[in-house]
PDB file of N, CA and C in Angstrom:
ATOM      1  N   UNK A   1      33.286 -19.832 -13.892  1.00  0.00           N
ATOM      2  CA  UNK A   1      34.549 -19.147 -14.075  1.00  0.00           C
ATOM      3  C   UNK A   1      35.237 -19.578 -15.368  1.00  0.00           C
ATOM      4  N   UNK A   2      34.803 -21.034 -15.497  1.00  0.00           N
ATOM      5  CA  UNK A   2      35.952 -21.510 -16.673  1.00  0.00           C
ATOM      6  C   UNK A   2      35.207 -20.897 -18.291  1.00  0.00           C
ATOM      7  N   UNK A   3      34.141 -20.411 -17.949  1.00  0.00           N
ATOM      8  CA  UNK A   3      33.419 -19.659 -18.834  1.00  0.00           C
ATOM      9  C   UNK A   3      33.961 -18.524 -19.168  1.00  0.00           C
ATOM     10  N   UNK A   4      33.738 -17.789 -18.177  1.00  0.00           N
ATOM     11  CA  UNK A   4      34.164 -16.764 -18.432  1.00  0.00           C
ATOM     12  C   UNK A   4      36.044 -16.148 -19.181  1.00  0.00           C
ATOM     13  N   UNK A   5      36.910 -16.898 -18.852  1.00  0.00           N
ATOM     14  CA  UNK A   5      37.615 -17.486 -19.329  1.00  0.00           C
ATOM     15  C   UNK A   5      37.717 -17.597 -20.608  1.00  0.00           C
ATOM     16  N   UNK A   6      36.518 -18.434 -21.449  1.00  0.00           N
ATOM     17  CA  UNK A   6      36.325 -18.647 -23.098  1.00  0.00           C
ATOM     18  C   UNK A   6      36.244 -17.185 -23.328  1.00  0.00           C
ATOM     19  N   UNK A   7      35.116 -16.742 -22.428  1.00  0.00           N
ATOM     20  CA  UNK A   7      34.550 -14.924 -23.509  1.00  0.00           C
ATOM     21  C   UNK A   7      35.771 -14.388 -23.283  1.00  0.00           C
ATOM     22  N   UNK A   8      36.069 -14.205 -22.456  1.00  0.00           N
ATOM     23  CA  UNK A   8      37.684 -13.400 -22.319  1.00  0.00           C
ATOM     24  C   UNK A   8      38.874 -13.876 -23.619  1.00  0.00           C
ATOM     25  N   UNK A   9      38.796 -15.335 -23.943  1.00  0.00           N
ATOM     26  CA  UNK A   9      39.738 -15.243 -24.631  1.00  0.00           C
ATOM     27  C   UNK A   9      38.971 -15.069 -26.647  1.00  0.00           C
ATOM     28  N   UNK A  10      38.015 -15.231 -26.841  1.00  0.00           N
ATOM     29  CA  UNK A  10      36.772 -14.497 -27.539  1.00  0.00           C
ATOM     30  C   UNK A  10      36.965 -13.421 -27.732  1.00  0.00           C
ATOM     31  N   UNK A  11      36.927 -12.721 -26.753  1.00  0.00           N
ATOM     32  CA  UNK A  11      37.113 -11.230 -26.913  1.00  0.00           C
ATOM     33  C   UNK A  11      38.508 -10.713 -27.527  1.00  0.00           C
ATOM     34  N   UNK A  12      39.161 -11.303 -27.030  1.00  0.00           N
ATOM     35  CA  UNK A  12      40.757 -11.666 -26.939  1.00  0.00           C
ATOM     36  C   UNK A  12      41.142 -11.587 -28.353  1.00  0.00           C
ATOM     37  N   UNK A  13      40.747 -12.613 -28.971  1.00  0.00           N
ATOM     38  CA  UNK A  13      41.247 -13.138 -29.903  1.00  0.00           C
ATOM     39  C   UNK A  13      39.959 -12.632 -31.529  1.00  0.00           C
ATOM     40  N   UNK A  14      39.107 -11.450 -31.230  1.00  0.00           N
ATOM     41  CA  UNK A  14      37.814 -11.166 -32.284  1.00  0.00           C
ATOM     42  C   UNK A  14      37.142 -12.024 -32.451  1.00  0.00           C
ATOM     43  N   UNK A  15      36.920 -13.654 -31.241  1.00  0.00           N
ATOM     44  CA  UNK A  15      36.179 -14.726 -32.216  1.00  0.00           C
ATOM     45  C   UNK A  15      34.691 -14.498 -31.458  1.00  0.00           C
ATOM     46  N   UNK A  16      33.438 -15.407 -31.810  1.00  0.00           N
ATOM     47  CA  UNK A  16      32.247 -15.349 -31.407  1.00  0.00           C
ATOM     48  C   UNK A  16      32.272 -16.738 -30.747  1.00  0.00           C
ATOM     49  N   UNK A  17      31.759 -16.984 -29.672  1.00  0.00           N
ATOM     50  CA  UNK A  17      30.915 -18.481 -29.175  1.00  0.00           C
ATOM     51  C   UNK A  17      29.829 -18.641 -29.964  1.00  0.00           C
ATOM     52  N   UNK A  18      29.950 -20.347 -30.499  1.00  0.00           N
ATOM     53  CA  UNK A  18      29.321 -20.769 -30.923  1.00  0.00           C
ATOM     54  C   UNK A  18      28.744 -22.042 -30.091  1.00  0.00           C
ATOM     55  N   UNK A  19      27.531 -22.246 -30.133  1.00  0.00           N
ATOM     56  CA  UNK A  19      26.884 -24.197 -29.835  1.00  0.00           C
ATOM     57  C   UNK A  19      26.250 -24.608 -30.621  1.00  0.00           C
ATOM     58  N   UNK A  20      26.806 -25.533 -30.845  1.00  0.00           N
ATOM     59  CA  UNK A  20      25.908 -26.586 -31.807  1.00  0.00           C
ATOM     60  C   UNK A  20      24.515 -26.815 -31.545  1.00  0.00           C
ATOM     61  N   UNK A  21      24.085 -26.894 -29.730  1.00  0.00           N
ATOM     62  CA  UNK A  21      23.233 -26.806 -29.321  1.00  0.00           C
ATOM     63  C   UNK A  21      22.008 -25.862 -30.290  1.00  0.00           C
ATOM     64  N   UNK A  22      21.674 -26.074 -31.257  1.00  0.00           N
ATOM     65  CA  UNK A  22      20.037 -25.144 -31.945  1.00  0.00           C
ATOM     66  C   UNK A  22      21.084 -24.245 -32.364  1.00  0.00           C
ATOM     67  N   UNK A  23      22.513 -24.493 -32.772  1.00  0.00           N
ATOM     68  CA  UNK A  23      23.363 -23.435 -33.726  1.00  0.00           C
ATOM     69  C   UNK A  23      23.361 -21.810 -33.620  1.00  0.00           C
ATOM     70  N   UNK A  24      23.437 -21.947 -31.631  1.00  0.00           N
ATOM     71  CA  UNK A  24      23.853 -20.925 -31.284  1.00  0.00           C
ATOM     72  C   UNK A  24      24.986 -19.950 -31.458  1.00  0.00           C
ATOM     73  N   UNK A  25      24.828 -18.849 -31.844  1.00  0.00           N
ATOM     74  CA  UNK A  25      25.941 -17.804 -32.070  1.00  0.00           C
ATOM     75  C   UNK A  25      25.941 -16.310 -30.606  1.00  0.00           C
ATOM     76  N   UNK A  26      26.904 -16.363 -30.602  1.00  0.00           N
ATOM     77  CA  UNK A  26      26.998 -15.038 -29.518  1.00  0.00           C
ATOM     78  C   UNK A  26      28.183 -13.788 -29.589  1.00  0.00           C
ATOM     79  N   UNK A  27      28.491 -12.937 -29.841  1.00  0.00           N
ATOM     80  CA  UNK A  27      29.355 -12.398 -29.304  1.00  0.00           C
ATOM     81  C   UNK A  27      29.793 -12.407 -27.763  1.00  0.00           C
ATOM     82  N   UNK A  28      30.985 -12.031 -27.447  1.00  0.00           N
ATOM     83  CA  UNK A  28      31.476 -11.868 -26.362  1.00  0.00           C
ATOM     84  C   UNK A  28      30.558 -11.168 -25.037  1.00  0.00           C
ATOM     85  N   UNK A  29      30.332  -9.903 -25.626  1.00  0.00           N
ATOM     86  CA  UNK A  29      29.385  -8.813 -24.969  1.00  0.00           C
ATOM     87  C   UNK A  29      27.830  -9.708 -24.975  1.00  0.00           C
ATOM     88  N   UNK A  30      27.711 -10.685 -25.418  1.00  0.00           N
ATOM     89  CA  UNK A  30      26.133 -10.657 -25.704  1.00  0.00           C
ATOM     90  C   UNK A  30      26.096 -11.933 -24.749  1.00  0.00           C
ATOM     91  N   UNK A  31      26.963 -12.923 -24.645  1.00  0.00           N
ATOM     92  CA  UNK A  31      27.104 -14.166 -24.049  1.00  0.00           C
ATOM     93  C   UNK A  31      27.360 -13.856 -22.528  1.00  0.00           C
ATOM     94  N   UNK A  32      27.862 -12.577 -22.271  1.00  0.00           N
ATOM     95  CA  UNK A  32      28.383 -12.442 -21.164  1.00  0.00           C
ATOM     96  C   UNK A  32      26.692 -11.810 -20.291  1.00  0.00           C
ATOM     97  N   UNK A  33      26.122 -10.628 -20.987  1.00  0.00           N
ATOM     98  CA  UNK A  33      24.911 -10.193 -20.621  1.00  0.00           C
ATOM     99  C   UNK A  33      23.873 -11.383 -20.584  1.00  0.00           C
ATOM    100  N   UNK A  34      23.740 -12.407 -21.216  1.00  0.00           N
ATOM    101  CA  UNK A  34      22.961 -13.418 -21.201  1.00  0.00           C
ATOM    102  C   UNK A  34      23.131 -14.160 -19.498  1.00  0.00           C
ATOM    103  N   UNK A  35      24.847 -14.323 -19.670  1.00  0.00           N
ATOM    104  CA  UNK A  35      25.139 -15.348 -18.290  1.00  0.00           C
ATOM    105  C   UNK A  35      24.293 -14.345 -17.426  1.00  0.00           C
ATOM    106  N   UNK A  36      24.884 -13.075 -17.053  1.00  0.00           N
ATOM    107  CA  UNK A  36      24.156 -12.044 -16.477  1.00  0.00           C
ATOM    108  C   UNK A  36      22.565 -11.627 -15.806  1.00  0.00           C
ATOM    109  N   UNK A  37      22.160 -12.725 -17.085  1.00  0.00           N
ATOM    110  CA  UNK A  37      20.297 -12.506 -16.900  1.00  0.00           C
ATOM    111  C   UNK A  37      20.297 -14.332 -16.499  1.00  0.00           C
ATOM    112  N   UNK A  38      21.480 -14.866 -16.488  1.00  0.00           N
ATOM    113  CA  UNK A  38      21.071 -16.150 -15.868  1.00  0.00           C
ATOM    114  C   UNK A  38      20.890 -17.276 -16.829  1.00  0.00           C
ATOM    115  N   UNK A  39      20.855 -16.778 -18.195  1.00  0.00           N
ATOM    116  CA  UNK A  39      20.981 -17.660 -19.202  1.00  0.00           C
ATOM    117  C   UNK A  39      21.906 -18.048 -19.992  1.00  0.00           C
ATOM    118  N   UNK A  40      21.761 -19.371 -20.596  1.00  0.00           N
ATOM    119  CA  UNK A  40      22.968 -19.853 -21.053  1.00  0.00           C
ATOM    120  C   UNK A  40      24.528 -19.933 -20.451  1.00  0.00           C
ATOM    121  N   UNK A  41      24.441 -20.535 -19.225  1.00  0.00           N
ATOM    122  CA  UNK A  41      25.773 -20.873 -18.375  1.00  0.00           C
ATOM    123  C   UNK A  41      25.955 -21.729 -18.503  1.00  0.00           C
ATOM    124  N   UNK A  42      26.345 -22.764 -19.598  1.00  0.00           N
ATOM    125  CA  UNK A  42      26.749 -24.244 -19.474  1.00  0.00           C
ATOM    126  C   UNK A  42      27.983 -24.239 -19.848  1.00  0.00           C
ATOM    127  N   UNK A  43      28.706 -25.401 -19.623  1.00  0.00           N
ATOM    128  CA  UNK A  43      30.152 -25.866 -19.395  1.00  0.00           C
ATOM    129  C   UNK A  43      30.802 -25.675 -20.527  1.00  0.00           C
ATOM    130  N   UNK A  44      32.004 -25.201 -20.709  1.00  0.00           N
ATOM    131  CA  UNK A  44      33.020 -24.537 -21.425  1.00  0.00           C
ATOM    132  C   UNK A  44      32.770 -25.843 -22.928  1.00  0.00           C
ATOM    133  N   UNK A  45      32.658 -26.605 -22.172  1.00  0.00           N
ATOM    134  CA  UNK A  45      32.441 -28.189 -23.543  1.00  0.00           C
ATOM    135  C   UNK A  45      31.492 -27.636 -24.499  1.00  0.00           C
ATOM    136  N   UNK A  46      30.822 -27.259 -24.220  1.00  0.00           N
ATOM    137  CA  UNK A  46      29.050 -26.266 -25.052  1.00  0.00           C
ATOM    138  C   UNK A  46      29.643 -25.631 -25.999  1.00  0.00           C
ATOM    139  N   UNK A  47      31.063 -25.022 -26.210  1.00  0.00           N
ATOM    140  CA  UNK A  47      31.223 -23.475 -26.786  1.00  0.00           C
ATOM    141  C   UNK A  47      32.048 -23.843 -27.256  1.00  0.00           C
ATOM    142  N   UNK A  48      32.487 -23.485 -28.820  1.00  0.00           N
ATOM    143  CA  UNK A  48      33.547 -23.580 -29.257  1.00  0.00           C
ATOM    144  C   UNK A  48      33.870 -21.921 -29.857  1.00  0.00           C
ATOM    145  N   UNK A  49      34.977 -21.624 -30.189  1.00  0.00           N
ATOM    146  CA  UNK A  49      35.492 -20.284 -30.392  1.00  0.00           C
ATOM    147  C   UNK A  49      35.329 -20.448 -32.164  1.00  0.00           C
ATOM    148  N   UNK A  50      34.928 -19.442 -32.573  1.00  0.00           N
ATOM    149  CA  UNK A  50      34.657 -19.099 -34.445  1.00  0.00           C
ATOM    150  C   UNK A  50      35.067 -18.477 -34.410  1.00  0.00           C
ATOM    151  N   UNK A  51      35.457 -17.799 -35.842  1.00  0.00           N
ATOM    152  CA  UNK A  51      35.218 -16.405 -36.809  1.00  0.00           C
ATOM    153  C   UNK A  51      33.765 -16.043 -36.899  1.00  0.00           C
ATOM    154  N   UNK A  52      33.456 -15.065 -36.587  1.00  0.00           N
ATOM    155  CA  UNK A  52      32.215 -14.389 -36.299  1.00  0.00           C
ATOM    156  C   UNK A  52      31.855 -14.386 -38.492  1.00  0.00           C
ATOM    157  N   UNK A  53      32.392 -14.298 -39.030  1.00  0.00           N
ATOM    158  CA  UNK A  53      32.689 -14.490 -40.786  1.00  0.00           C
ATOM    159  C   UNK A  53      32.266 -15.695 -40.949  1.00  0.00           C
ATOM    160  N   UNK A  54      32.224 -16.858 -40.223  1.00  0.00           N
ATOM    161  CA  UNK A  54      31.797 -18.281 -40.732  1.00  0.00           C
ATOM    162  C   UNK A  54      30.274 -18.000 -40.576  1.00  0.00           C
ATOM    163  N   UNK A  55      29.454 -17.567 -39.773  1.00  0.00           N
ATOM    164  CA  UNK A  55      28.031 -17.018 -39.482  1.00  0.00           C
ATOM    165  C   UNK A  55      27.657 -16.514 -41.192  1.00  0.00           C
ATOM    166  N   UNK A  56      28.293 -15.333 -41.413  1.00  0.00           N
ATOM    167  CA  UNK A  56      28.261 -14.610 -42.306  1.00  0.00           C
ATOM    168  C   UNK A  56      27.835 -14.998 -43.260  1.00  0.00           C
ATOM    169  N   UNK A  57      28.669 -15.727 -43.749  1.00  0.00           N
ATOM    170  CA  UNK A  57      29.524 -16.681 -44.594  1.00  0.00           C
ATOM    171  C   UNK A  57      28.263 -17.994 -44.863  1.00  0.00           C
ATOM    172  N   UNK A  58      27.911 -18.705 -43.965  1.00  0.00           N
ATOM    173  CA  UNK A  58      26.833 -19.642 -44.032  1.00  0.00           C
ATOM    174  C   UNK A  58      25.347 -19.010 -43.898  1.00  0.00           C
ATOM    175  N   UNK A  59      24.989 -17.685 -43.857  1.00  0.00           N
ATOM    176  CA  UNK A  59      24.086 -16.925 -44.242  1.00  0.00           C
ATOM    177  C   UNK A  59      23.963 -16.707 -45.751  1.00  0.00           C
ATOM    178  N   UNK A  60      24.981 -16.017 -46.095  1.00  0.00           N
ATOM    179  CA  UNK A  60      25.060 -16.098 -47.561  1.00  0.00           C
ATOM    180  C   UNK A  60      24.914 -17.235 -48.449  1.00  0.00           C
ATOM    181  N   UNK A  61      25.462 -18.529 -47.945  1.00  0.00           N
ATOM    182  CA  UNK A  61      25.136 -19.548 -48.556  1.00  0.00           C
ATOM    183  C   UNK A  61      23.433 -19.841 -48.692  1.00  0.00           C
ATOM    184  N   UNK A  62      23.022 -19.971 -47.152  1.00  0.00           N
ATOM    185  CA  UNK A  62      21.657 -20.385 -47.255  1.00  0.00           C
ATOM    186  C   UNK A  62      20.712 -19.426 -48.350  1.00  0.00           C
ATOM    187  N   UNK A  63      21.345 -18.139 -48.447  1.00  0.00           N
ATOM    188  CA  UNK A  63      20.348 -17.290 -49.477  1.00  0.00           C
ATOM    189  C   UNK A  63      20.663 -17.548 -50.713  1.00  0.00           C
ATOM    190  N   UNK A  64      21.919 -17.653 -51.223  1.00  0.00           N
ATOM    191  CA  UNK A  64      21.645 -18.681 -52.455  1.00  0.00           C
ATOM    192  C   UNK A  64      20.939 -19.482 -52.285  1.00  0.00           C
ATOM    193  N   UNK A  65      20.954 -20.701 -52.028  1.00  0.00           N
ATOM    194  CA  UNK A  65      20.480 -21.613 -52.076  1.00  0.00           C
ATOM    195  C   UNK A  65      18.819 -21.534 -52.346  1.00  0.00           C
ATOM    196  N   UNK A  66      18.169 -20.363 -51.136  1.00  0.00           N
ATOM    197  CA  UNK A  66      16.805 -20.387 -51.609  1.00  0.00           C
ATOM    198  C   UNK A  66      16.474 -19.747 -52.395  1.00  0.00           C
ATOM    199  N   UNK A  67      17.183 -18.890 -53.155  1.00  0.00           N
ATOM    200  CA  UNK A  67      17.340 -18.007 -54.472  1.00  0.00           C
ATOM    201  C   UNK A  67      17.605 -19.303 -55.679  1.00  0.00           C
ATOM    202  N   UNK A  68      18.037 -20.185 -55.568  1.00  0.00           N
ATOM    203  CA  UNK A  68      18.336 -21.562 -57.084  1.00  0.00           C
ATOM    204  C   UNK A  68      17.222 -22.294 -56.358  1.00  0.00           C
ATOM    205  N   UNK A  69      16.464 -22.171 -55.266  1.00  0.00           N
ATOM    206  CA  UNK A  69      15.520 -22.703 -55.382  1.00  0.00           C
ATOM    207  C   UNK A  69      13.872 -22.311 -55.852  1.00  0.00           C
ATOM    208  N   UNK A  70      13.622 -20.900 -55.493  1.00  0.00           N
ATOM    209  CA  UNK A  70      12.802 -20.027 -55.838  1.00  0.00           C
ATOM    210  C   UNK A  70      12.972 -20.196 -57.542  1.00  0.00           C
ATOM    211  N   UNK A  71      13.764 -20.054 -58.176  1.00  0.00           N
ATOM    212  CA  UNK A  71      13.954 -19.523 -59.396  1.00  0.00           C
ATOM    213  C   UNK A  71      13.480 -20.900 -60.175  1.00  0.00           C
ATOM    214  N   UNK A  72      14.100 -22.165 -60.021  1.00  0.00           N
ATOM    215  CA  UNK A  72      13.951 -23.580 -59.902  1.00  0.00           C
ATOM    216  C   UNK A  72      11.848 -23.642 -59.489  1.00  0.00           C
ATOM    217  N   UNK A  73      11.398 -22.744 -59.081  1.00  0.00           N
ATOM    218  CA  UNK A  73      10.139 -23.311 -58.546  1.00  0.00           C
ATOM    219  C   UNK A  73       9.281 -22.589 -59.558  1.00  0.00           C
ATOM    220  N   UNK A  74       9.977 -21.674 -60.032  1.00  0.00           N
ATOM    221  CA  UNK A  74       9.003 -20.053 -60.446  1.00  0.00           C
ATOM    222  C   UNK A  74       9.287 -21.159 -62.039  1.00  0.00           C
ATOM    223  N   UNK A  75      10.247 -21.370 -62.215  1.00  0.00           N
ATOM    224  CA  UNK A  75      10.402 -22.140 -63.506  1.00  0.00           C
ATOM    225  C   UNK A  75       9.716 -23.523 -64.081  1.00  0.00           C
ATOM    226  N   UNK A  76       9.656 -24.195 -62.837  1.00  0.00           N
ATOM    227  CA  UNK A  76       8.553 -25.286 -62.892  1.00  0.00           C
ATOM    228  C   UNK A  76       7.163 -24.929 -63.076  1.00  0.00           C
ATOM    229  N   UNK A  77       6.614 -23.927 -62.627  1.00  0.00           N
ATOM    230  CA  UNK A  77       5.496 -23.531 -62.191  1.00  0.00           C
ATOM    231  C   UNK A  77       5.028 -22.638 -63.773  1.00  0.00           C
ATOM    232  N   UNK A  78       5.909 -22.309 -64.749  1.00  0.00           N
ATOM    233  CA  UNK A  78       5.599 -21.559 -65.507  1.00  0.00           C
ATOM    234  C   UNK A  78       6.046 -20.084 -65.496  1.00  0.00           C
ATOM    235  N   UNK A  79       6.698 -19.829 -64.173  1.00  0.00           N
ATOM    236  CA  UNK A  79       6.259 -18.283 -64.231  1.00  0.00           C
ATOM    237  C   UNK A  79       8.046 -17.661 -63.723  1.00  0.00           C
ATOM    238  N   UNK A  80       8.379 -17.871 -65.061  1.00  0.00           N
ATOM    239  CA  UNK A  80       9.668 -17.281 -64.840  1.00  0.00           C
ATOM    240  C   UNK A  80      10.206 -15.943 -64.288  1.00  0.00           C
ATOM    241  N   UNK A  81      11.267 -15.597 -63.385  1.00  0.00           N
ATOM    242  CA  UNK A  81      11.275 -14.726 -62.419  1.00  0.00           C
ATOM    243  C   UNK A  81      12.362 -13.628 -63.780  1.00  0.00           C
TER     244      UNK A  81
END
């Protein structure tokens, strides 16, 4: 119940559940269909409330990153991109 509770206020408020647990992300609708199929019901402590934009946001980072690294490799290697 005290779960359900978080998605409600998630929903509530536009944010996504997140766990640190393997840097799980969920929407509201998606966390709730999961409990649904029986997965992922652990204690309100598990979940913290985001901006669904911080996901985003640290996506974009990681693709830089392997973009100054690719370019960094293609350059070592001789074979400029």
């Amino acid at each position: 119940m005290e779960l359900q509770n978080l998605i409600d206020e998630a929903r509530k408020n536009g944010k996504w559940l997140w766990s640190s647990y393997q840097d799980l992300w969920f929407s509201p609708d998606d966390l709730e269909a999961e409990n649904r199929a029986g997965r992922f019901r652990w204690g309100v402590v598990n979940w913290k409330l985001r901006d669904p934009q911080e996901r985003l946001t640290e996506a974009q980072e990681r693709t830089r990153r392997a973009r100054e690294a690719e370019t960094r490799i293609a350059r070592e290697i001789g074979n400029p991109t």
